[in-house]
Protein backbone atom coordinates (compact mmCIF):
# COMPACT_ATOMS: atom_id res chain seq x y z
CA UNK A 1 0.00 0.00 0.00
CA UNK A 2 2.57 2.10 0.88
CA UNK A 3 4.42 1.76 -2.86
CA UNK A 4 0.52 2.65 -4.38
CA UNK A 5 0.59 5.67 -2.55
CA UNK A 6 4.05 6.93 -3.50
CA UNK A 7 3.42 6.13 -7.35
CA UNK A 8 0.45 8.10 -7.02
CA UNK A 9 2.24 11.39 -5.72
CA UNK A 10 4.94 10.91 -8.62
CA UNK A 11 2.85 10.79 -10.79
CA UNK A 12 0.63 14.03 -10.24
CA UNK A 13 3.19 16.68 -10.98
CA UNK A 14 4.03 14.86 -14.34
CA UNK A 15 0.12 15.28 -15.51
CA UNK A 16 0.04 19.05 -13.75
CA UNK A 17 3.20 19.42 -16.44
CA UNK A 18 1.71 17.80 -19.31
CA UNK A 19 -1.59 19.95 -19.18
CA UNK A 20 0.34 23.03 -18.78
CA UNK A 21 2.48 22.44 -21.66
CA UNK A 22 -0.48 21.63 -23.88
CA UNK A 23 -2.22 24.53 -22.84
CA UNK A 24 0.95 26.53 -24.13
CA UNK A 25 0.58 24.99 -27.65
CA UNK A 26 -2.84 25.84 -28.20
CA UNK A 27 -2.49 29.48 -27.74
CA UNK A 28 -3.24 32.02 -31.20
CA UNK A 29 -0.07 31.20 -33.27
CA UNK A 30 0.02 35.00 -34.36
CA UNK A 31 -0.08 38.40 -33.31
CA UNK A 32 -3.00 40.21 -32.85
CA UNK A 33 -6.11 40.59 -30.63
CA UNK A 34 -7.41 37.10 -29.91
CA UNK A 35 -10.85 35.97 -31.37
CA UNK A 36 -10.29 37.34 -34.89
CA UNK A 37 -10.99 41.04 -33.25
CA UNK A 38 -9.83 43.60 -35.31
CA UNK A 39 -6.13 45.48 -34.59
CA UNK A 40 -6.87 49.09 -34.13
CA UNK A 41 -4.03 51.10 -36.55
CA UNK A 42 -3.50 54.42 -37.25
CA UNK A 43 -2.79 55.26 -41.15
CA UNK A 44 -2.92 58.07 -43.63
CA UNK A 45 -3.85 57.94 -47.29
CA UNK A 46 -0.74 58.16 -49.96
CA UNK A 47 -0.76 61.81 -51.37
CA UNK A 48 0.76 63.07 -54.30
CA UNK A 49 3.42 66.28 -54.61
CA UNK A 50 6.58 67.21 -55.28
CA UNK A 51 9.59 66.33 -55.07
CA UNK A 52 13.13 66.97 -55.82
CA UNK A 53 16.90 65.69 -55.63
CA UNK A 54 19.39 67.80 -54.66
CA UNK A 55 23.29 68.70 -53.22
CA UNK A 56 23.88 70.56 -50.22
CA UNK A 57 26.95 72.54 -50.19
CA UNK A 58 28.45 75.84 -49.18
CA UNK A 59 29.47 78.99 -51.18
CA UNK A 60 30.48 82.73 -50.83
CA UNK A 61 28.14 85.75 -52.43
CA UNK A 62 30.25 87.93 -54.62
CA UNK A 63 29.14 91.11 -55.83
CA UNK A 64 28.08 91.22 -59.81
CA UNK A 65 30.98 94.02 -60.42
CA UNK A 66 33.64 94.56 -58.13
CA UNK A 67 36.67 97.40 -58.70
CA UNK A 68 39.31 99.35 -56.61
CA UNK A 69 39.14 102.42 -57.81
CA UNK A 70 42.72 103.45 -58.33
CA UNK A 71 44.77 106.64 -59.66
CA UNK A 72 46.49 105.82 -63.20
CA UNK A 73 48.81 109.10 -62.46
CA UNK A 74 50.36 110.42 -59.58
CA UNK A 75 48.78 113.69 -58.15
CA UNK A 76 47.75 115.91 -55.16
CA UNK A 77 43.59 115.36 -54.09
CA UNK A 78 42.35 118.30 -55.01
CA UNK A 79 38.87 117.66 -54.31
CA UNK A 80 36.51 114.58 -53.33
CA UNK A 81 33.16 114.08 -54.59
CA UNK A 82 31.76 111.39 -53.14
CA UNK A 83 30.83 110.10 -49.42
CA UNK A 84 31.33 107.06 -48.01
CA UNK A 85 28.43 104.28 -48.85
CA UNK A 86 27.11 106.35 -51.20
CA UNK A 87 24.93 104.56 -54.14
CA UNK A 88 26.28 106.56 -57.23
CA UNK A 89 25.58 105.79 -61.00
CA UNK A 90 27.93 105.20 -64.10
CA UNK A 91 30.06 108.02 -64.83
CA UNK A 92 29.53 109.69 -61.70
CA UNK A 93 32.57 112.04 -61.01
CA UNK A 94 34.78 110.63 -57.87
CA UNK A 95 37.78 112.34 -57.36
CA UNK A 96 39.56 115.53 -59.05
CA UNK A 97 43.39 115.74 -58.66
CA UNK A 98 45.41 119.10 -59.13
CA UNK A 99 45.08 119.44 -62.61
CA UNK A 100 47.05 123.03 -63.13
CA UNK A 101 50.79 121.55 -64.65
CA UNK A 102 48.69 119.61 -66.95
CA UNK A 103 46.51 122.83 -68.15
CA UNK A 104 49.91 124.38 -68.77
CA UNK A 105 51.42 121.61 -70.81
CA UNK A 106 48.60 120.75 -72.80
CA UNK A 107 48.40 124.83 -73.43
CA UNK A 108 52.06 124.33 -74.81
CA UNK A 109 51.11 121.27 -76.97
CA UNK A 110 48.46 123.19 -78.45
CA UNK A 111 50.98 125.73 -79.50
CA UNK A 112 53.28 123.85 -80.68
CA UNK A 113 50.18 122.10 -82.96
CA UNK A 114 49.52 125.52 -84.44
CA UNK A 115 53.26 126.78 -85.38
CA UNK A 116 53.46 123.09 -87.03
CA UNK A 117 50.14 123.62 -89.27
CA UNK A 118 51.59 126.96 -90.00
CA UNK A 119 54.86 125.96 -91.10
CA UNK A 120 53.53 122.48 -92.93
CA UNK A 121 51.20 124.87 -95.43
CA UNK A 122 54.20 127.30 -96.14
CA UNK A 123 56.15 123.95 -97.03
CA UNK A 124 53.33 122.57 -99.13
CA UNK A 125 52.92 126.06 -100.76
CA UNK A 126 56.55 125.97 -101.42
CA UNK A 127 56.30 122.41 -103.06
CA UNK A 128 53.62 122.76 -105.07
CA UNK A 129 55.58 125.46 -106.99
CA UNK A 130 58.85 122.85 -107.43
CA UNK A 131 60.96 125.08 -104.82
CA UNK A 132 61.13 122.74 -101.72
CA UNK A 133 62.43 118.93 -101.72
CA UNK A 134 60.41 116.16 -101.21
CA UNK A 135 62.57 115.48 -97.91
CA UNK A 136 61.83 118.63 -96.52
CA UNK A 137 58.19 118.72 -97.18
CA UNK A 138 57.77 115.45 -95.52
CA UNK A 139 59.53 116.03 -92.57
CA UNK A 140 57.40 119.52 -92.04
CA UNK A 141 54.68 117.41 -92.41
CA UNK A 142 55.99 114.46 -89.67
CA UNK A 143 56.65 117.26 -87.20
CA UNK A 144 53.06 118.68 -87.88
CA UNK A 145 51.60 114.69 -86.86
CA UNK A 146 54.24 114.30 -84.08
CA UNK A 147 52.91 117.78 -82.37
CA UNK A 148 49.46 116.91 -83.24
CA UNK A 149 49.99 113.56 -81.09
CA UNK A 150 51.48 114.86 -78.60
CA UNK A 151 48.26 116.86 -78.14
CA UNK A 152 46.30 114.23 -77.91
CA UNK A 153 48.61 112.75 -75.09
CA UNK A 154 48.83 115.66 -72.98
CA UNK A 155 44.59 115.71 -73.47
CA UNK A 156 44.51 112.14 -71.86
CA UNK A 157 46.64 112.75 -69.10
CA UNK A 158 44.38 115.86 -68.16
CA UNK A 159 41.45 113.44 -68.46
CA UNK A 160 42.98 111.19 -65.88
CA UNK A 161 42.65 113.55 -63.39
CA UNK A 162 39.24 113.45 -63.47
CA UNK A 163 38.19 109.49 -62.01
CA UNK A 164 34.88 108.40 -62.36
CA UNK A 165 32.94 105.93 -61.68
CA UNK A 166 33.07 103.34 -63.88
CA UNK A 167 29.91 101.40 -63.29
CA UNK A 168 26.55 102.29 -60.90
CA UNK A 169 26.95 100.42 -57.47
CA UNK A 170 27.70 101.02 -53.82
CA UNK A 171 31.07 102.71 -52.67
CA UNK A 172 33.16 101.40 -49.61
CA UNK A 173 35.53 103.62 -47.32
CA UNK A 174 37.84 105.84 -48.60
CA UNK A 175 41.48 105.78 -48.55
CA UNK A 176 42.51 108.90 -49.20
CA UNK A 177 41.57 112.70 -47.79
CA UNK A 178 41.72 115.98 -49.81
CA UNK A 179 45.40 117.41 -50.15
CA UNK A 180 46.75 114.02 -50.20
CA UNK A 181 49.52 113.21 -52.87
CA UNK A 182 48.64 110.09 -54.41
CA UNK A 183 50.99 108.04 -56.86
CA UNK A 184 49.67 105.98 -59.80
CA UNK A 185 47.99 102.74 -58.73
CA UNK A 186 47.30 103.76 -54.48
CA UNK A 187 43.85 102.89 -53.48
CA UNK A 188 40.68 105.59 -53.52
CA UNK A 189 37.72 103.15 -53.05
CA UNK A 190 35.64 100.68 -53.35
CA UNK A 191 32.78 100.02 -55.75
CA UNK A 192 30.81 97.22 -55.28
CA UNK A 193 27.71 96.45 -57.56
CA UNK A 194 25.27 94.43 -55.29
CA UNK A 195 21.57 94.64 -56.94
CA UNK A 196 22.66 91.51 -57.55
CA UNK A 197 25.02 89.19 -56.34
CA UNK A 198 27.15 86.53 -57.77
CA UNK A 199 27.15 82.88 -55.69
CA UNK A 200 30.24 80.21 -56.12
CA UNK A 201 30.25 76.88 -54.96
CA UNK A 202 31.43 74.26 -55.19
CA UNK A 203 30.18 70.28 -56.05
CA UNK A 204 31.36 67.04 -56.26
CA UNK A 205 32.15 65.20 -59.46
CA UNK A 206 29.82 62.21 -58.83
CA UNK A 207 27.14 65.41 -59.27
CA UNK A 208 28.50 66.51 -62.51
CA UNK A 209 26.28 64.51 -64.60
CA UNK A 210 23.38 66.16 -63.64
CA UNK A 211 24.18 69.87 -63.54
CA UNK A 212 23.33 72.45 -66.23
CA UNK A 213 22.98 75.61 -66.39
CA UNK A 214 19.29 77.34 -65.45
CA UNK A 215 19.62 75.10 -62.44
CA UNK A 216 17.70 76.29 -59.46
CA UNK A 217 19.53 76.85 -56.61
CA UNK A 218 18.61 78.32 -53.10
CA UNK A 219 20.92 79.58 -50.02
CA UNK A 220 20.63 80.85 -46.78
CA UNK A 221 22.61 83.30 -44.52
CA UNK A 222 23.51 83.13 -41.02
CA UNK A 223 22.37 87.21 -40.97
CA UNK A 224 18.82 86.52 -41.73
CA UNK A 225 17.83 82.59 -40.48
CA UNK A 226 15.10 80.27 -41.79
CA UNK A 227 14.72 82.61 -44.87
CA UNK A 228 15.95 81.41 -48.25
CA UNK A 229 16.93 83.45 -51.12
CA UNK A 230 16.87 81.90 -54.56
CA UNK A 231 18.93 81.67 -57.61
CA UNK A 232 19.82 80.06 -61.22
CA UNK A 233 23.16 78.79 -62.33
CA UNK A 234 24.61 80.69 -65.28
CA UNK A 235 28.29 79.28 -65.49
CA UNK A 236 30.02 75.88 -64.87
CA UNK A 237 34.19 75.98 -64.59
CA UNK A 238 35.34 73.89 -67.28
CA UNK A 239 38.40 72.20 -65.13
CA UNK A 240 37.81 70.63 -62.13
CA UNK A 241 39.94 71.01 -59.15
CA UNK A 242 42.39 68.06 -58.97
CA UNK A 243 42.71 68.74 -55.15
CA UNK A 244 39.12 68.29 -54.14
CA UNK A 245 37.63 66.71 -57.36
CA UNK A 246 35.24 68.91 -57.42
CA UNK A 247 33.75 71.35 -59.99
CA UNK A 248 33.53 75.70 -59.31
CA UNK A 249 29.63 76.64 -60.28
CA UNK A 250 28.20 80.13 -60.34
CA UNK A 251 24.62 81.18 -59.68
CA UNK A 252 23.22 84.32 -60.19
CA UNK A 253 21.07 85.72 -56.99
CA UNK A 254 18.39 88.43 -56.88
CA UNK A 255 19.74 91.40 -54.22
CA UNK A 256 17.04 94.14 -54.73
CA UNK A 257 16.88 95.21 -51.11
CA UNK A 258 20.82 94.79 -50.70
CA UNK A 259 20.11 92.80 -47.76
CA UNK A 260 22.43 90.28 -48.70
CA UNK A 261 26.59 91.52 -49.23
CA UNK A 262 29.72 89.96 -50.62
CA UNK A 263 31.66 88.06 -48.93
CA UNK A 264 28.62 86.38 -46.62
CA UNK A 265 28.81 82.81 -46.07
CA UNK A 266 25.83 80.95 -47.87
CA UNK A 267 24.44 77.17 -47.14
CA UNK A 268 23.23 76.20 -50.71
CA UNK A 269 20.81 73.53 -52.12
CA UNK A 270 21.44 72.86 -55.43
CA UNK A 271 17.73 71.72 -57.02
CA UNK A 272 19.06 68.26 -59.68
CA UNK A 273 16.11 67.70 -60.79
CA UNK A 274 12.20 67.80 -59.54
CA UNK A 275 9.80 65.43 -60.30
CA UNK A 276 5.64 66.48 -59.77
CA UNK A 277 3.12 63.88 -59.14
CA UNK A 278 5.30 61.85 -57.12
CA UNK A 279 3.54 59.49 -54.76
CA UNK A 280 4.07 60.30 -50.75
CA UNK A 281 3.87 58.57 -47.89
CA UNK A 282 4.88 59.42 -43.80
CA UNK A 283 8.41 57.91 -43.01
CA UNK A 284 6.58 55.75 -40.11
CA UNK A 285 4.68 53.43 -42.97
CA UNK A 286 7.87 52.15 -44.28
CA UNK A 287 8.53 48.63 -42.60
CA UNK A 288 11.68 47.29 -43.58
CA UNK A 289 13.02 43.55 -43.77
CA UNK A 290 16.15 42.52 -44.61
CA UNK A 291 17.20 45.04 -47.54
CA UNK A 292 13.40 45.11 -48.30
CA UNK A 293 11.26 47.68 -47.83
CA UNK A 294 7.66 47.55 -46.98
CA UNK A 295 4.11 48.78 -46.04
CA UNK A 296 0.88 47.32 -44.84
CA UNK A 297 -1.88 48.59 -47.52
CA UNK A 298 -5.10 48.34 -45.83
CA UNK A 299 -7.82 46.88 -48.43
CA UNK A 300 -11.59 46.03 -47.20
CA UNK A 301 -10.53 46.05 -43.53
CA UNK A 302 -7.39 43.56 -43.69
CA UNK A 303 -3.38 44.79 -43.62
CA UNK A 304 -1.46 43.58 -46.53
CA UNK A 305 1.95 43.29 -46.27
CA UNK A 306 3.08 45.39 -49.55
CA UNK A 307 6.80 45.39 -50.81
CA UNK A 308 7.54 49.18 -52.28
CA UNK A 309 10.34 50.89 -53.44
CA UNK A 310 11.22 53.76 -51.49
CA UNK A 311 13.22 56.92 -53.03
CA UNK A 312 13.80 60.73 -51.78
CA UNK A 313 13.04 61.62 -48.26
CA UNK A 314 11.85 65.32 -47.50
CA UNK A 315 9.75 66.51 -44.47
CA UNK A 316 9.06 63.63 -43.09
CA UNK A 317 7.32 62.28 -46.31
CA UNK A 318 9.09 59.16 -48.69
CA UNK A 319 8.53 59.26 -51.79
CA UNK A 320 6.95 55.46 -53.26
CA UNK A 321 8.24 55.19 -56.75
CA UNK A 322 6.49 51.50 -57.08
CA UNK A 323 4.00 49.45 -55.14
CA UNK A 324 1.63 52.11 -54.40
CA UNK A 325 -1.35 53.88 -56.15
CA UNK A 326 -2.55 57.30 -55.06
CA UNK A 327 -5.55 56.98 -52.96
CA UNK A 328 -4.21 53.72 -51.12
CA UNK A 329 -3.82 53.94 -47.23
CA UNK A 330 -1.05 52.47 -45.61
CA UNK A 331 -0.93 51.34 -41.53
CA UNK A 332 1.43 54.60 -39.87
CA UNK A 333 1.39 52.95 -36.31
CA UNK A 334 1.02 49.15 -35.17
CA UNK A 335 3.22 47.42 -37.36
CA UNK A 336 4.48 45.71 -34.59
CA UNK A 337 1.52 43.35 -34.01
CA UNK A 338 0.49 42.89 -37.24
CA UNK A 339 0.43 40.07 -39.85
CA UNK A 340 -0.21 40.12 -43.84
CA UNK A 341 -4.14 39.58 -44.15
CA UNK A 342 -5.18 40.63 -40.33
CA UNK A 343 -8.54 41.97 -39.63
CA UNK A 344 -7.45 45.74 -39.01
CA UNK A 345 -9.16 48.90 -37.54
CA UNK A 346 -8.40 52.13 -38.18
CA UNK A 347 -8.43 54.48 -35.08
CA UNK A 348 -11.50 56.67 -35.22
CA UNK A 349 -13.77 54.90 -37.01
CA UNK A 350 -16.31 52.74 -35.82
CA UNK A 351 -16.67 50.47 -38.77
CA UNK A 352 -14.59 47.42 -39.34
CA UNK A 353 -14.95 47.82 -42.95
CA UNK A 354 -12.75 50.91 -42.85
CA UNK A 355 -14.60 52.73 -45.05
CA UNK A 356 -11.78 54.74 -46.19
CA UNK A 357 -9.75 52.43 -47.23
CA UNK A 358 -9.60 51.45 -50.67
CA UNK A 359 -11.04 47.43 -51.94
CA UNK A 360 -8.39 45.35 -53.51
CA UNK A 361 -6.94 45.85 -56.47
């Protein structure tokens, strides 16, 4: 009785085992709310925009003209007509130098121009009536063009001391005061043309493919944040820098409130190509596996596990360049728990046939 007994109490625990276990195996053998209940999801609809490729780089504004204005002959400052930061136009007197030795000499030059047309039509009078050599009248008429050009030199040196301006733009800070002496090639000013500005940058070769000129490009400044200012590419260096391997662009910017100046630092997207009607989704639908990506379309209530093919990224949004339709709505939240072809719910709405989802295609 006593070996009965004992048998008895061994074997207890092994049937308290054995039901447990089975009770294990004949749980739901997926995911999901149990008795077929629908999985509340969120999910939005796939939208259509635009979108575009780009480079992001960095560049420096330039000003459209730029120019030192400089002396091309020594001279005292006899008077200054400009003041610093002034906006002038083209032509716009600058600077006068002492112009009185000048005066003088070209006085003498015109002179010596008159006692040389004198003397050349007494020599041609004497010629014409066979009574002067053909030596002699030639060399009265060589000193007659020799005075005549020295003339014409002594009226562009006079010119020179006039400087103007040799474009319309925006002047910098003088060098120079009145009653200075200046010497051919010393700094006056500035002149910077900024209505609009020039932008370089620079870009990769792997790029180089797809840039062209008319390319739209857009930058922004550490002076004024979160606002953009946009451009167009007008130039591409022909040679790219062996250094970097990278190839010089220039863009043309718009500057009509002269907010923006040379020399300012610029963060630039450079627009490769844009593409409208591209198909959008939010970056939260993508599920990937493996290398794979996909989505879980919703179609008359269930979640169907959809491989896409994913391409630019931009706010948030992916663009889907296959697998999707416009129209179709795609889980956002509660991958996790689901399985292709589950009952699904979408979160506020009270119908399990998800009435806006589309039926299967």
């Amino acid at each position: 009785m006593h070996t009965s007994v004992k048998a008895l109490f061994v074997a207890l625990p092994l049937v308290a085992l054995s039901a447990c276990t089975d009770g294990a195996r004949q749980g739901p053998s997926k995911g999901g709310p149990p008795g077929g209940m629908a999985l509340p999801v969120e999910a939005a609809a796939v939208e259509t925009g635009v979108v575009s490729r780009g480079v992001s780089t960095v560049g420096t504004l330039r000003a459209n003209e730029s120019v030192m204005i400089r002396s091309e002959i020594a001279g005292r400052v006899a008077a200054i007509h400009f003041k610093e930061g002034d906006a002038v136009t083209e032509n716009a007197p600058l600077v006068g130098l002492d112009d009185a030795e000048l005066r003088a000499q070209l006085a003498e030059s015109a002179a010596t121009v008159k006692l040389a047309e004198l003397n050349f039509t007494r020599a041609q009078e004497i010629f014409d009536k066979k009574l002067l050599s053909r030596q002699n009248y030639d060399e009265a008429m060589a000193r007659l063009n020799e005075a005549r050009a020295r003339h014409m030199l002594q009226q562009a040196r006079l010119a020179k001391t006039r400087i103007h301006a040799p474009f319309s733009g925006v002047l910098g800070l003088r060098r120079i005061s009145a009653g200075d002496y200046i010497k051919e090639g010393d700094d006056i000013v500035n002149l910077e043309d900024i209505r609009s500005l020039k932008l370089d940058f620079r870009v990769p070769e792997t790029y180089l493919a797809g840039i062209k000129q008319g390319q739209q490009v857009s930058i922004q400044v550490d002076a004024y944040p979160g606002e953009p200012f946009n451009g167009q590419v007008y130039a591409l260096d022909p040679r790219l820098d062996e250094q970097t391997r990278s190839v010089l662009l220039r863009a043309r910017i718009a500057n009509p409130d002269l907010r923006l100046r040379p020399g300012m630092f610029a963060r630039v997207t450079l627009a490769l190509e844009s593409r409208a009607e591209a198909l959008l989704v939010p970056e939260q639908a993508l599920w990937p596996i493996g290398e794979e990506q996909f989505v879980f379309r919703i179609v008359d209530g269930k979640a169907l596990q959809t491989r896409v093919q994913a391409g630019q990224r931009e706010g948030g949004k992916v663009e889907i360049s296959a697998g999707l339709s416009a129209g179709d709505v795609v889980v956002t939240a509660g991958q996790t728990r689901l399985r292709d072809g589950m009952a699904v719910q979408i979160a506020g709405q009270t119908d399990k046939s998800t009435p806006a989802a589309p039926t299967g295609r």
